[in-house]
N, C-alpha and C. Protein backbone atom coordinates (compact mmCIF):
# COMPACT_ATOMS: atom_id res chain seq x y z
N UNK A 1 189.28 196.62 7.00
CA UNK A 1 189.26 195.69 5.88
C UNK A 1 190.68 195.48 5.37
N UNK A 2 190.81 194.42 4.67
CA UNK A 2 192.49 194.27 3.88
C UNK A 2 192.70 195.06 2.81
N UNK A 3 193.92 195.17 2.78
CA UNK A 3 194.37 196.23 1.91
C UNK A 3 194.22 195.79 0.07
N UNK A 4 194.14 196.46 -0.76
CA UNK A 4 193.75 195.79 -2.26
C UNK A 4 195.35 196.31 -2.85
N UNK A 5 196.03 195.73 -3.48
CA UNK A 5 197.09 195.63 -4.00
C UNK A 5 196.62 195.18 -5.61
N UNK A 6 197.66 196.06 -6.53
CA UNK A 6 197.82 195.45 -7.68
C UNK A 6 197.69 194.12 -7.95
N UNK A 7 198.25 193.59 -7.64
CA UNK A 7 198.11 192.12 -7.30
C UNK A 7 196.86 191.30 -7.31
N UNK A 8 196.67 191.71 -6.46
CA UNK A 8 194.94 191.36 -6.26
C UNK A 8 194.08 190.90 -7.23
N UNK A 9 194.19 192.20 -7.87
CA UNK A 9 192.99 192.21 -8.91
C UNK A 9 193.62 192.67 -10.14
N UNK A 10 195.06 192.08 -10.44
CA UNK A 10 195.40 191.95 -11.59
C UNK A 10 194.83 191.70 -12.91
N UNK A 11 193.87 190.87 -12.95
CA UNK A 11 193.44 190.58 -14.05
C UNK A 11 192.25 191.68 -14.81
N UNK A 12 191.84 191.83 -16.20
CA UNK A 12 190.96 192.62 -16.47
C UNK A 12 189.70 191.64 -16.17
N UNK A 13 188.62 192.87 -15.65
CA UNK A 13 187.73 192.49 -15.61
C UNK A 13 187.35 192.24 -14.07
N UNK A 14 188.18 192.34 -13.09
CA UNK A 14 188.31 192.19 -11.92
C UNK A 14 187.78 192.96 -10.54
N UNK A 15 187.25 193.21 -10.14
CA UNK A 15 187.10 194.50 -9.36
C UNK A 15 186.96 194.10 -8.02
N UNK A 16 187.03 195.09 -6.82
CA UNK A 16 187.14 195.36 -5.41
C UNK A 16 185.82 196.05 -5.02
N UNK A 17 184.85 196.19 -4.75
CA UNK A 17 183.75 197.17 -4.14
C UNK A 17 183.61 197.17 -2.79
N UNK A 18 183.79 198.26 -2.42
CA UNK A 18 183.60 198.27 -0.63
C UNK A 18 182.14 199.09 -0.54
N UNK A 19 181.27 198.28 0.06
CA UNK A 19 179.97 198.87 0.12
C UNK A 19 179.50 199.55 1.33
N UNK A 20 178.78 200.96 1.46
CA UNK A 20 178.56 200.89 2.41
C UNK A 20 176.92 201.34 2.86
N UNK A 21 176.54 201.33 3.97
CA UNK A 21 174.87 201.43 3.95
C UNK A 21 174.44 201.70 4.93
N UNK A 22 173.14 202.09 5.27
CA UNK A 22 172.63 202.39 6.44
C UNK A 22 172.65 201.26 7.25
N UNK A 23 172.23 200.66 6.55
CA UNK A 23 171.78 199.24 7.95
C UNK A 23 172.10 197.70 6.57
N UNK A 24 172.01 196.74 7.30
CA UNK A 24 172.83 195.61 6.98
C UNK A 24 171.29 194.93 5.93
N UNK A 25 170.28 195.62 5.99
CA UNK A 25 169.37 195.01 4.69
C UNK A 25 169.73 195.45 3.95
N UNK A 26 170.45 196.92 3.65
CA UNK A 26 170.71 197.69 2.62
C UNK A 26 172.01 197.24 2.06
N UNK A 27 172.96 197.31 2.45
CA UNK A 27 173.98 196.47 2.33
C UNK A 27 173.93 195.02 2.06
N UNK A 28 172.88 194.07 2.50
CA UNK A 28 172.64 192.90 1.75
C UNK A 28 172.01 193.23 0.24
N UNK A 29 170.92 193.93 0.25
CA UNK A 29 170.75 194.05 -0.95
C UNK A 29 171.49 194.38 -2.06
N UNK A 30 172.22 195.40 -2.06
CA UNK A 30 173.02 195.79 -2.85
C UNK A 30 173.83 194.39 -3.34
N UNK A 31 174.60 193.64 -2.53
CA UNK A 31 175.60 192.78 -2.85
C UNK A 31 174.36 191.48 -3.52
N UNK A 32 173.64 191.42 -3.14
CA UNK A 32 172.42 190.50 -3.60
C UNK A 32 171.97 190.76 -5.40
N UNK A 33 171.92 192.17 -5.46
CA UNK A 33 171.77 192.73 -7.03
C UNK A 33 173.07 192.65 -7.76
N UNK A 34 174.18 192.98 -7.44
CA UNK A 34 175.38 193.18 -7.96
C UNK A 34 175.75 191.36 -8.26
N UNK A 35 175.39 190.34 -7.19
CA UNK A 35 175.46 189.15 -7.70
C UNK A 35 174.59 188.73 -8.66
N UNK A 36 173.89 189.24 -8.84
CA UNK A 36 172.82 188.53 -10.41
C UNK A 36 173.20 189.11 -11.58
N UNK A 37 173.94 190.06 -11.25
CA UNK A 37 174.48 190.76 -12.32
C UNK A 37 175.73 190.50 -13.29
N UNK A 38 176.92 190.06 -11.75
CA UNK A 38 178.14 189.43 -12.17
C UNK A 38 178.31 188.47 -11.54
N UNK A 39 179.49 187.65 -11.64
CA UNK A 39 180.10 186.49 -11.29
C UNK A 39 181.02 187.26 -9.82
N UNK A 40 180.36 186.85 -8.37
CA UNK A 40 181.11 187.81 -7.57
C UNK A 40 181.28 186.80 -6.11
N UNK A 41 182.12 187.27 -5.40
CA UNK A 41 182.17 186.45 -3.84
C UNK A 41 181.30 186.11 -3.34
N UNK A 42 180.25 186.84 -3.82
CA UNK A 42 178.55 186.17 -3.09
C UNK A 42 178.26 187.30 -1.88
N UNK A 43 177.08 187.32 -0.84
CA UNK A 43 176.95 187.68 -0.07
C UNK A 43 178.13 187.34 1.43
N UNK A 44 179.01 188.76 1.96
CA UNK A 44 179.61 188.07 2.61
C UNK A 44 179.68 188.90 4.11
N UNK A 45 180.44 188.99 4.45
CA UNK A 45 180.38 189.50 6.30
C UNK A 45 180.19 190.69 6.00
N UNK A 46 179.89 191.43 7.20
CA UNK A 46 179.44 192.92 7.47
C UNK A 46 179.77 193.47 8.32
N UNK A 47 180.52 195.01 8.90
CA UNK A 47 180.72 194.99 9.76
C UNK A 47 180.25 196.61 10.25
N UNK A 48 180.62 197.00 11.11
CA UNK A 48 180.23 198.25 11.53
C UNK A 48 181.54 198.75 12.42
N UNK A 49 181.84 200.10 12.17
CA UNK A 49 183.23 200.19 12.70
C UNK A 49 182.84 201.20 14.12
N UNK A 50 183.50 201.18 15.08
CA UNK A 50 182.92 202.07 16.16
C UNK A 50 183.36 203.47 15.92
N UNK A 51 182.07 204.07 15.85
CA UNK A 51 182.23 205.54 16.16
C UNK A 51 181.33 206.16 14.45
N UNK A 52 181.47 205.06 13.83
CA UNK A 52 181.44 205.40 12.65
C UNK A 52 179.38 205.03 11.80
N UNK A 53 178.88 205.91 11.32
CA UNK A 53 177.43 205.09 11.17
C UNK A 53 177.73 204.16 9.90
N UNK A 54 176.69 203.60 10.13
CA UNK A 54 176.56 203.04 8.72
C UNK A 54 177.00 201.38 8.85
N UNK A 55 177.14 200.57 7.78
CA UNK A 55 177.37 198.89 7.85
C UNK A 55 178.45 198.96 6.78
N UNK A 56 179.31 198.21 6.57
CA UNK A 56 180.58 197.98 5.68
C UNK A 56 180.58 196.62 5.42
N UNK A 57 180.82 196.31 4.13
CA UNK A 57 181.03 195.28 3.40
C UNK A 57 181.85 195.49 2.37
N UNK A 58 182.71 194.27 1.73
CA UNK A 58 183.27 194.39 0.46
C UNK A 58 183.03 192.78 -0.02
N UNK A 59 182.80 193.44 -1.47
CA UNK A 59 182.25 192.01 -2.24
C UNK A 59 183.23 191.96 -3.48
N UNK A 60 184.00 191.01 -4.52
CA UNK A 60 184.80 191.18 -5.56
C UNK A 60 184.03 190.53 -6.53
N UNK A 61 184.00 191.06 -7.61
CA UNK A 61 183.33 190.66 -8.84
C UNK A 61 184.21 190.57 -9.96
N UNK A 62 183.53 189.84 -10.97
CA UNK A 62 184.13 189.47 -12.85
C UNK A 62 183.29 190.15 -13.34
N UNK A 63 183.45 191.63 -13.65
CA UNK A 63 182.45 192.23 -14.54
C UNK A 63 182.03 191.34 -16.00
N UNK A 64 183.42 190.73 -16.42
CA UNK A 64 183.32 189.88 -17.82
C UNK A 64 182.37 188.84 -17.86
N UNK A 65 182.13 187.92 -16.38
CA UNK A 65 181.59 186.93 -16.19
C UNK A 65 179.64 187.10 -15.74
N UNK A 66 178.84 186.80 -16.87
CA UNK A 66 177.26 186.61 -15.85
C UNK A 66 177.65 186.05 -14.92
N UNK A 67 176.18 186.91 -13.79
CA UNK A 67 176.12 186.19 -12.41
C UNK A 67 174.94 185.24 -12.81
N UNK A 68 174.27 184.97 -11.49
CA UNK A 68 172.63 183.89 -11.82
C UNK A 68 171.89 184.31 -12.56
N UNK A 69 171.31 185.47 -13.11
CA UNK A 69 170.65 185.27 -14.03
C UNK A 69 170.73 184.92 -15.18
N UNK A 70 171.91 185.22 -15.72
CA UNK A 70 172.66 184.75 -16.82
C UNK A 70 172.79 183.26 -17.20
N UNK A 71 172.52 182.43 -15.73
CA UNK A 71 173.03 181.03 -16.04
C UNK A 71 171.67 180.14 -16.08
């Protein structure tokens, strides 16, 4: 995945989550709840690294901002 720099996520309210899960429903879900919650990248790629178990994702959110339910 890319590296998160100050920069990045300068602003308050900002955040980085790298998710990780058994299998890629679990990992959809999660990013699926965390979007109704906040204002975030949405559901996005997934990957699986060799050698390694599990599914990897990272999603960025506005804790400050409602997601869909809010709106």
């Amino acid at each position: 995945m890319k590296p998160i720099d100050e920069q990045h996520i300068a602003e308050p309210g900002l955040v980085v989550l790298d998710i990780t899960g058994g299998d890629e429903d679990t990992v959809r879900a999660v990013m699926a709840a965390l979007e109704e919650r906040w204002a975030t990248s949405g559901i996005g790629p997934m990957r699986r690294d060799p050698g390694e178990p599990g599914v990897r994702a990272r999603i960025y959110a506005d804790v400050l901002r409602p997601g869909r339910e809010a709106l």
